[in-house]
Protein backbone atom coordinates (compact mmCIF):
# COMPACT_ATOMS: atom_id res chain seq x y z
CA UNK A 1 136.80 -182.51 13.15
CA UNK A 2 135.01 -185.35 15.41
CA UNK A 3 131.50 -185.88 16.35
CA UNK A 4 131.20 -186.71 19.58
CA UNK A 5 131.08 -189.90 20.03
CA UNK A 6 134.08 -191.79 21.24
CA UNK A 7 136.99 -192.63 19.06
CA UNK A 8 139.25 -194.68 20.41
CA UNK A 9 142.51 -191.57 20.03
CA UNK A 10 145.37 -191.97 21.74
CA UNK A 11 144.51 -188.52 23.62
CA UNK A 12 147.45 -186.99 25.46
CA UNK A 13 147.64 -184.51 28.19
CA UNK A 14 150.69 -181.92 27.39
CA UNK A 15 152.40 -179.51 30.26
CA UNK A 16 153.92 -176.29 28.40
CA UNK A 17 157.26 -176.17 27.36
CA UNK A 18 159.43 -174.15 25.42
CA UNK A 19 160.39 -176.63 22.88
CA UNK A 20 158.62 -174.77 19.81
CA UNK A 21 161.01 -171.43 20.26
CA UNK A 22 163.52 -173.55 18.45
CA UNK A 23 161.53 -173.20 15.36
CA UNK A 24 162.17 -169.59 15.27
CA UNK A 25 165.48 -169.86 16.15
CA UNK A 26 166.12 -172.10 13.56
CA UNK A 27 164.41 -170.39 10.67
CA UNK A 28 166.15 -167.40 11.56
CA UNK A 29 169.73 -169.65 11.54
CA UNK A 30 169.03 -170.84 8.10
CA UNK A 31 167.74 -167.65 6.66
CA UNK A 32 170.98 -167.14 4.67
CA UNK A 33 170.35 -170.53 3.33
CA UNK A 34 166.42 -170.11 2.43
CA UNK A 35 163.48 -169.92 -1.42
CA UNK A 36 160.95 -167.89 -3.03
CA UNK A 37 158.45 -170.13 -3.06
CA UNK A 38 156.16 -170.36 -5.97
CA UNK A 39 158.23 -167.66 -8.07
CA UNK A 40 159.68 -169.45 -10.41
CA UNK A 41 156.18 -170.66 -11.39
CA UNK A 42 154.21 -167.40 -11.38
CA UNK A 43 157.17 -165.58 -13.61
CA UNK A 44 157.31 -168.56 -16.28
CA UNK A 45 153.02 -168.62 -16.38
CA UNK A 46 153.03 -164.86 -16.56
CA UNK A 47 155.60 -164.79 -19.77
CA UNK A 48 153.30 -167.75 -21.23
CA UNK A 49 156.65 -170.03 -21.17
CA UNK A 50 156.25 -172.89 -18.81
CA UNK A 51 157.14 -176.42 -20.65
CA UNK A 52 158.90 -179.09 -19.29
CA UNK A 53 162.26 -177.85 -19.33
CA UNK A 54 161.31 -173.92 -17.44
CA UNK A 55 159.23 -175.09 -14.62
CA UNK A 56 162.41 -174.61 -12.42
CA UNK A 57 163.45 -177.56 -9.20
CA UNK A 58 160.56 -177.38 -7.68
CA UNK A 59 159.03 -180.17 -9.07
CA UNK A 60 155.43 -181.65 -8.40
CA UNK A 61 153.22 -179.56 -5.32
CA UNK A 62 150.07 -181.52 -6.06
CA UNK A 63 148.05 -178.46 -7.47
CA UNK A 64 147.45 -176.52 -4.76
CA UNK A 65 146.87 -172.71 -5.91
CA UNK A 66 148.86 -171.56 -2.72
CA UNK A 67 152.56 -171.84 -2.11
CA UNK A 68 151.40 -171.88 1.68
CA UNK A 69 149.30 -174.70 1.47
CA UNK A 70 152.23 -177.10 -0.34
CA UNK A 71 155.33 -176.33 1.65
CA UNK A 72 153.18 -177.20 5.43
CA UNK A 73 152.19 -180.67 3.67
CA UNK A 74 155.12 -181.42 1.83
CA UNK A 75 158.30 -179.27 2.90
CA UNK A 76 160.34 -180.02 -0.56
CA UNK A 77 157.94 -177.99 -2.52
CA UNK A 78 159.75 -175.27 -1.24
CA UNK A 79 161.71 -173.91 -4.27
CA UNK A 80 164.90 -173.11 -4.38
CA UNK A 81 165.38 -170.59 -7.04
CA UNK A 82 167.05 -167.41 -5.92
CA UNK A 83 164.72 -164.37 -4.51
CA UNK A 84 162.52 -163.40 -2.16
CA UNK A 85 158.44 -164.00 -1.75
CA UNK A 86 155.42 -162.82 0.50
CA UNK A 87 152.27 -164.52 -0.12
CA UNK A 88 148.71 -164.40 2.02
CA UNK A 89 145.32 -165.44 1.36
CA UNK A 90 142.63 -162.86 2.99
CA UNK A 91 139.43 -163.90 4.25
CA UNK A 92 137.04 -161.77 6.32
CA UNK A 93 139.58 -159.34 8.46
CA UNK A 94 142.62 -162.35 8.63
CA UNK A 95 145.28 -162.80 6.31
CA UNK A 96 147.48 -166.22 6.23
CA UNK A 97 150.87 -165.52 5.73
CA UNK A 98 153.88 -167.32 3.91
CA UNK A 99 157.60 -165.56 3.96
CA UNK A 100 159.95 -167.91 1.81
CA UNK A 101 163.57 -167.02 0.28
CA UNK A 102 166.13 -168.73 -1.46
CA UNK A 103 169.75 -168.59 -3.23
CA UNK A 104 169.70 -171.13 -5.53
CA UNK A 105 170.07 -174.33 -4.03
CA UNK A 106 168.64 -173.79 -0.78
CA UNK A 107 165.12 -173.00 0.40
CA UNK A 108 162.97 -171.94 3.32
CA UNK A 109 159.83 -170.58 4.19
CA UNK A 110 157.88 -170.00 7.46
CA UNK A 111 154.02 -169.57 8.19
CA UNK A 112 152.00 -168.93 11.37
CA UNK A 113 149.12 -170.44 9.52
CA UNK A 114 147.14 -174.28 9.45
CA UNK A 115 146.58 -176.16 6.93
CA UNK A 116 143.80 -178.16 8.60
CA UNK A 117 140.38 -177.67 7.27
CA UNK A 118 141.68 -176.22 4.27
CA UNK A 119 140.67 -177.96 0.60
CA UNK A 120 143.96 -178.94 0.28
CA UNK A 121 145.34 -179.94 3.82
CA UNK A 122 144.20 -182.49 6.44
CA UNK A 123 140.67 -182.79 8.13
CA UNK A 124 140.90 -180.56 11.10
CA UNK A 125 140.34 -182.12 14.86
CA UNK A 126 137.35 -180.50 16.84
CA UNK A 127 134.05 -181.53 18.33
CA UNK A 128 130.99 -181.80 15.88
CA UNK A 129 129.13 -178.95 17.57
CA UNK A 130 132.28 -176.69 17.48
CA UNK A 131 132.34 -177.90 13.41
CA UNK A 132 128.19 -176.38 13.45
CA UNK A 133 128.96 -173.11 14.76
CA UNK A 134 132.15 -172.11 12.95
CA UNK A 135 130.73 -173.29 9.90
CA UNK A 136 126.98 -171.61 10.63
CA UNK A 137 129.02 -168.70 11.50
CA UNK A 138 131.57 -168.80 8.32
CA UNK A 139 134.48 -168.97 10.43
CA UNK A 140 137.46 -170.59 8.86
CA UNK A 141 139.53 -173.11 11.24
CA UNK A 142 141.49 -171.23 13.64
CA UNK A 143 145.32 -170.54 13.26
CA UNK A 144 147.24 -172.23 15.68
CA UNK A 145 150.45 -173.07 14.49
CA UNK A 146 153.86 -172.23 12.92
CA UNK A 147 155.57 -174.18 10.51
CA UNK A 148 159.00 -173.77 9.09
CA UNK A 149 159.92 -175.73 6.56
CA UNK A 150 163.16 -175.83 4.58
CA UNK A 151 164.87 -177.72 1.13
CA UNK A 152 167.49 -178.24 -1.00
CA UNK A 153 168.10 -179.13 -4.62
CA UNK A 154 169.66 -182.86 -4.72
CA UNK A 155 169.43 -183.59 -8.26
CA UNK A 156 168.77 -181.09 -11.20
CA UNK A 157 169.29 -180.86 -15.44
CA UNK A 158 168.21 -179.51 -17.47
CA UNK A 159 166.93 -180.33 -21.23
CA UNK A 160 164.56 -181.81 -23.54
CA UNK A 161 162.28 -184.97 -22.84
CA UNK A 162 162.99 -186.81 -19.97
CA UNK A 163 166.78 -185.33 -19.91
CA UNK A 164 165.25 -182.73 -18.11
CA UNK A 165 164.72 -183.79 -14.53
CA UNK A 166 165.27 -182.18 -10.96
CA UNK A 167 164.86 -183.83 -7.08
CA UNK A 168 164.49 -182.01 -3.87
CA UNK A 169 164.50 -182.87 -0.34
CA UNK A 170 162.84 -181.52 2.55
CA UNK A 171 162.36 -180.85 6.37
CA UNK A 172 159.98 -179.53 8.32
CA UNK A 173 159.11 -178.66 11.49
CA UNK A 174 155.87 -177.49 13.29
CA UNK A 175 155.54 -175.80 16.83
CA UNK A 176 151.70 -175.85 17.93
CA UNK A 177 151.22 -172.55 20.00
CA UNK A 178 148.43 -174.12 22.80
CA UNK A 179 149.97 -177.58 23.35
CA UNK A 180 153.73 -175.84 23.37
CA UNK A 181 154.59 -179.08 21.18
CA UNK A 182 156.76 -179.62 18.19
CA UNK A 183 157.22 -181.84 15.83
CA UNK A 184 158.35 -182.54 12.40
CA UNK A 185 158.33 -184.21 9.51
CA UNK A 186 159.85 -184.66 5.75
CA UNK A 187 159.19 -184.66 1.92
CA UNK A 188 160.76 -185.74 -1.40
CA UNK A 189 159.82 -183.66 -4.63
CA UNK A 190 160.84 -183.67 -7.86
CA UNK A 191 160.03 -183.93 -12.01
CA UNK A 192 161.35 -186.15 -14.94
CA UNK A 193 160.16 -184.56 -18.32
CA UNK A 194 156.53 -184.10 -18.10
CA UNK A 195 155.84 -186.00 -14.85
CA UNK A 196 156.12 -184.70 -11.63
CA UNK A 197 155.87 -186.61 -8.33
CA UNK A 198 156.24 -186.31 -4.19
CA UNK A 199 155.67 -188.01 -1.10
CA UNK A 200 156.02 -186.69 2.41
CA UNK A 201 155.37 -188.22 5.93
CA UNK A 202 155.34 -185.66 9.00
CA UNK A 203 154.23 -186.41 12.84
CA UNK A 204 151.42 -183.88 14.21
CA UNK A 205 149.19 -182.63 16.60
CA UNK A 206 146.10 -180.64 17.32
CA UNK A 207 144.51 -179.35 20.45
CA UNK A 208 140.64 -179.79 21.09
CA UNK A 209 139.27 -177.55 23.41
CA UNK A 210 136.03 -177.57 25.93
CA UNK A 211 134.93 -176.12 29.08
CA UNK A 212 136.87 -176.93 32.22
CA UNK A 213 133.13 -176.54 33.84
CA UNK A 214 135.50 -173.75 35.97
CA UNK A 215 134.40 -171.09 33.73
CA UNK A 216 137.93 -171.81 31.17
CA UNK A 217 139.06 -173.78 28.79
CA UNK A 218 141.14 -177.23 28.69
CA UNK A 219 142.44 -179.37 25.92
CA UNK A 220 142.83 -182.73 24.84
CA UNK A 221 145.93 -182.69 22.75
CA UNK A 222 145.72 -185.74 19.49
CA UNK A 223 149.01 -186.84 18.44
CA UNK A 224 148.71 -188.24 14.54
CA UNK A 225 150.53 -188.37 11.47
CA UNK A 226 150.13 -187.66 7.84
CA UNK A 227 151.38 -189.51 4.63
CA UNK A 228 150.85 -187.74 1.24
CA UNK A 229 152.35 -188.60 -2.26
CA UNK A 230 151.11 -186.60 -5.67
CA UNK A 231 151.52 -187.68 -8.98
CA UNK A 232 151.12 -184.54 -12.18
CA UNK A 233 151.48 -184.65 -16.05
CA UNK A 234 152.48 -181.06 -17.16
CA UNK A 235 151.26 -180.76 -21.01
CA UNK A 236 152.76 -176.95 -22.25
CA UNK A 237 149.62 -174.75 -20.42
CA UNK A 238 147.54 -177.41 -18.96
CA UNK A 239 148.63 -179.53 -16.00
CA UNK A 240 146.99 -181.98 -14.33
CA UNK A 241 147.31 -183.72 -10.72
CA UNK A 242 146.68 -186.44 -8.54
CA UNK A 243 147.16 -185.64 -4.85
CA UNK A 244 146.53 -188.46 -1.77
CA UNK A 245 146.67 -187.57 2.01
CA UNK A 246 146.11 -189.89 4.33
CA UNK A 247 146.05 -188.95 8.25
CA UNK A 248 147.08 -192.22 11.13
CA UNK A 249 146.06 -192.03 14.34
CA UNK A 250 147.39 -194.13 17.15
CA UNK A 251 145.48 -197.29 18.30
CA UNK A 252 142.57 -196.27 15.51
CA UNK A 253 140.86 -199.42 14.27
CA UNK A 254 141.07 -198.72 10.79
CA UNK A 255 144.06 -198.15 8.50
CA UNK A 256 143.85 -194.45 8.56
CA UNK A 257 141.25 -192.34 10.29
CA UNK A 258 140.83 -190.02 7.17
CA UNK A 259 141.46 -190.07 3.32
CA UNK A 260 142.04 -187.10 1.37
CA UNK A 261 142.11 -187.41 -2.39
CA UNK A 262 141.85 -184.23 -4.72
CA UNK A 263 142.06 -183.82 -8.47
CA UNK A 264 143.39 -180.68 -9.89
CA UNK A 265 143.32 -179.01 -13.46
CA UNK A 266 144.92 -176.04 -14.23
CA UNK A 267 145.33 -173.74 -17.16
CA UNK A 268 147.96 -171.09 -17.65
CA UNK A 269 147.44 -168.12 -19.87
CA UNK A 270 149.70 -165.31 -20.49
CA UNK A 271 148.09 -163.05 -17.67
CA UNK A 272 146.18 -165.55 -15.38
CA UNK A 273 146.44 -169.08 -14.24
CA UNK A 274 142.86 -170.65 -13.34
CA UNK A 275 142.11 -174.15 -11.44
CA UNK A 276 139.63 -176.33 -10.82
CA UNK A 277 139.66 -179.13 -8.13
CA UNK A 278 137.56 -181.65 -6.45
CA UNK A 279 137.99 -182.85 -3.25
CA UNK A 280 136.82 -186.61 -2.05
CA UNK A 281 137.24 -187.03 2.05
CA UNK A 282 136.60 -190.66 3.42
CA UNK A 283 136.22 -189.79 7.57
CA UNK A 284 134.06 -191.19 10.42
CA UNK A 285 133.67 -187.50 11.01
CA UNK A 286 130.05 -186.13 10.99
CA UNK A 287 129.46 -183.56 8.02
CA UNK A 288 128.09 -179.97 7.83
CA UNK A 289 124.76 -179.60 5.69
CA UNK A 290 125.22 -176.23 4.01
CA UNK A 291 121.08 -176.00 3.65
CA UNK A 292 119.84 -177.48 7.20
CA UNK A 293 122.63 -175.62 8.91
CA UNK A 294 122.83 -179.08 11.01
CA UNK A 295 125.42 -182.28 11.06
CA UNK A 296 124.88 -185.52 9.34
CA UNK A 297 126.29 -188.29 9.39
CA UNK A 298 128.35 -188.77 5.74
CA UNK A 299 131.61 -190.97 5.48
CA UNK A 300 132.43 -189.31 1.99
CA UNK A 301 132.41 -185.64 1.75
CA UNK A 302 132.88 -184.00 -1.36
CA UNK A 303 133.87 -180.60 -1.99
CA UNK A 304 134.97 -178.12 -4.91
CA UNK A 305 137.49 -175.75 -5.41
CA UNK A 306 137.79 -172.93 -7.96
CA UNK A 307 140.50 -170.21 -8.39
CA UNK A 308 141.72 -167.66 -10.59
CA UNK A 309 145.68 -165.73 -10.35
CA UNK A 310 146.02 -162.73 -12.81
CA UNK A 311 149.54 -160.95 -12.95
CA UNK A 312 149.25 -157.48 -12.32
CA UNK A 313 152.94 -155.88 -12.88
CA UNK A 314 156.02 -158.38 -12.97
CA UNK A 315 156.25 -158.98 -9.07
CA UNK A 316 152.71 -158.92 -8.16
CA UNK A 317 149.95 -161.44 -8.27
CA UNK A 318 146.32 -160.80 -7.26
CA UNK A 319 143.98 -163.77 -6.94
CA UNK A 320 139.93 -164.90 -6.10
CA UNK A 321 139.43 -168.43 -4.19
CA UNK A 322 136.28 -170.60 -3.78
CA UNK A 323 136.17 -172.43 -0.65
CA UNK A 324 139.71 -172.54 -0.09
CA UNK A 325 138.83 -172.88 3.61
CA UNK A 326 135.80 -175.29 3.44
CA UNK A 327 133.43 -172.92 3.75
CA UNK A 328 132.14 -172.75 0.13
CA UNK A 329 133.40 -169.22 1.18
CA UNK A 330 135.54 -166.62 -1.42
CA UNK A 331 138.55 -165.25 -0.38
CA UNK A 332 141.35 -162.93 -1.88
CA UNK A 333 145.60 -163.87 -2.55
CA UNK A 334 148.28 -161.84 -3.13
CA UNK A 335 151.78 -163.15 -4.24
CA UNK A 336 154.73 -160.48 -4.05
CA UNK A 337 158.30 -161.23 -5.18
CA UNK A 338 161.55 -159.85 -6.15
């Protein structure tokens, strides 16, 4: 989001193109190739049996709840065990979607859903007063985008200690349905023993809108780019991560224009899997005061997450979110595989 004074953005006018129907056409090319994303996890926490050496090559996601919410930040979260996997996160009368498959070694999942404004993605780009009314209103930041993102298992064994290891690569790219741009992006993931680790850098952009003073809309388009790395320690039912986003905006003064740092516990149980997060945001952007329903001016922003993931027959998850969207909002997931 930006207040609205002037940043100096590189700001770029964008003509439509065609460009982002290759993301379709690709995911549907590599669909033989694809991976169930988060499966591999949900079935070990549901049997009560993920240590070091079950947690399959999926390596370190930086504890986000949502298999969504990892593979459009870093595309080698994807896993690439063997299945299929529908997961969506419902809030008010929308659902986000994430379709993912895999065979094995490859991976690949799609999702006409942001991560921007989310606890665990990037700040989102819009004009403070837009920020006060969708957030007065409890709207969450609207879904603008399709991301494909795809991975494959470089390195994997498996054992005891730190003889049990596994690396993945990724690629991703991301078609932005009101600029008609697309661009992309990729991610390394992976775990040695206990630790677990990943980095990804990817090119983006987001389209502000405002009145044309016509009666219609126009749009600035901002072209940016995101670096993120996590770092976890997985200790039998308890894991705990480190994750760091950092968003780079042409020609801005400062080394990046936002920092997003969150801190993630979670606890598995036989049944359910519950986390707890805090979020720490460093932005020039103004911030939204939940009591005066107005916008102040706040560098650091600091938010909490809660969530809760109970297994309700072998293929089916059902979960409660708190202010997955930044809304200090709840909201409903479901996680189907096979």
């Amino acid at each position: 989001m930006l207040s609205n004074s002037s940043y100096p953005f590189f700001v770029i006018h964008h003509k439509k193109s065609i460009l982002g129907l290759a993301v379709l056409a690709f995911f549907f090319s590599i669909t033989p190739l694809s991976a169930k994303a988060g499966i591999p996890d949900v079935r070990c926490q549901l049997i009560n049996q993920c240590d070091s050496s079950s947690r399959g090559s999926s390596g370190g996601d930086g504890g986000a709840p949502s298999t969504g919410s990892k593979v459009k930040i870093n595309p080698a979260a994807v896993p690439t065990e063997k299945g299929y996997g529908i997961e969506s996160i419902f809030f008010k009368s929308e659902g986000d979607l994430s379709f993912v498959r895999g065979t094995g070694r490859f991976g690949a999942a799609i999702s006409p859903s942001n991560s921007e404004d989310t606890f665990f993605g990037q700040p989102g780009f819009e004009y403070s007063f837009q920020t006060q009314d969708r957030k007065t209103e409890r709207e969450k930041f609207p879904n603008n985008k399709i991301t494909l993102a795809t991975a494959f298992n470089l390195l994997e064994k498996t054992g005891s200690g730190l003889n049990n290891y596994s690396v993945n690569l990724g690629v991703m790219a991301r078609y932005n349905k009101i600029s008609y741009g697309t661009t992309g992006g990729g991610g390394l993931n992976g775990s040695l023993g206990a630790f677990s680790f990943g980095y990804s850098v990817y090119n983006d952009q987001s389209a502000m809108s405002y009145d044309d003073g016509f009666g219609g809309n126009a749009y600035d388009v901002v072209k940016y780019q995101v670096h993120t790395y996590n770092l976890g320690l997985f200790l039998h039912s308890l894991s705990l991560d480190y994750s760091n986003l950092k968003v780079l905006v042409p020609d801005y003064v400062e080394p990046a224009f936002a920092t997003v740092q969150t801190y993630t516990a979670t606890l598995s149980t036989k049944r359910a899997i519950f986390t707890l997060s805090q979020r720490v945001e460093e932005s020039p952007t103004m911030a939204y005061n939940y009591e005066t329903k107005q916008m102040e001016n706040k560098s650091v922003k600091i938010e909490y997450f809660g969530g809760v993931r109970f297994g309700v027959t072998k293929n089916i998850m059902l979960g409660a979110l708190y202010n997955y969207y930044l809304l200090r909002e709840f909201s409903l997931s479901t996680t189907l595989y096979f």
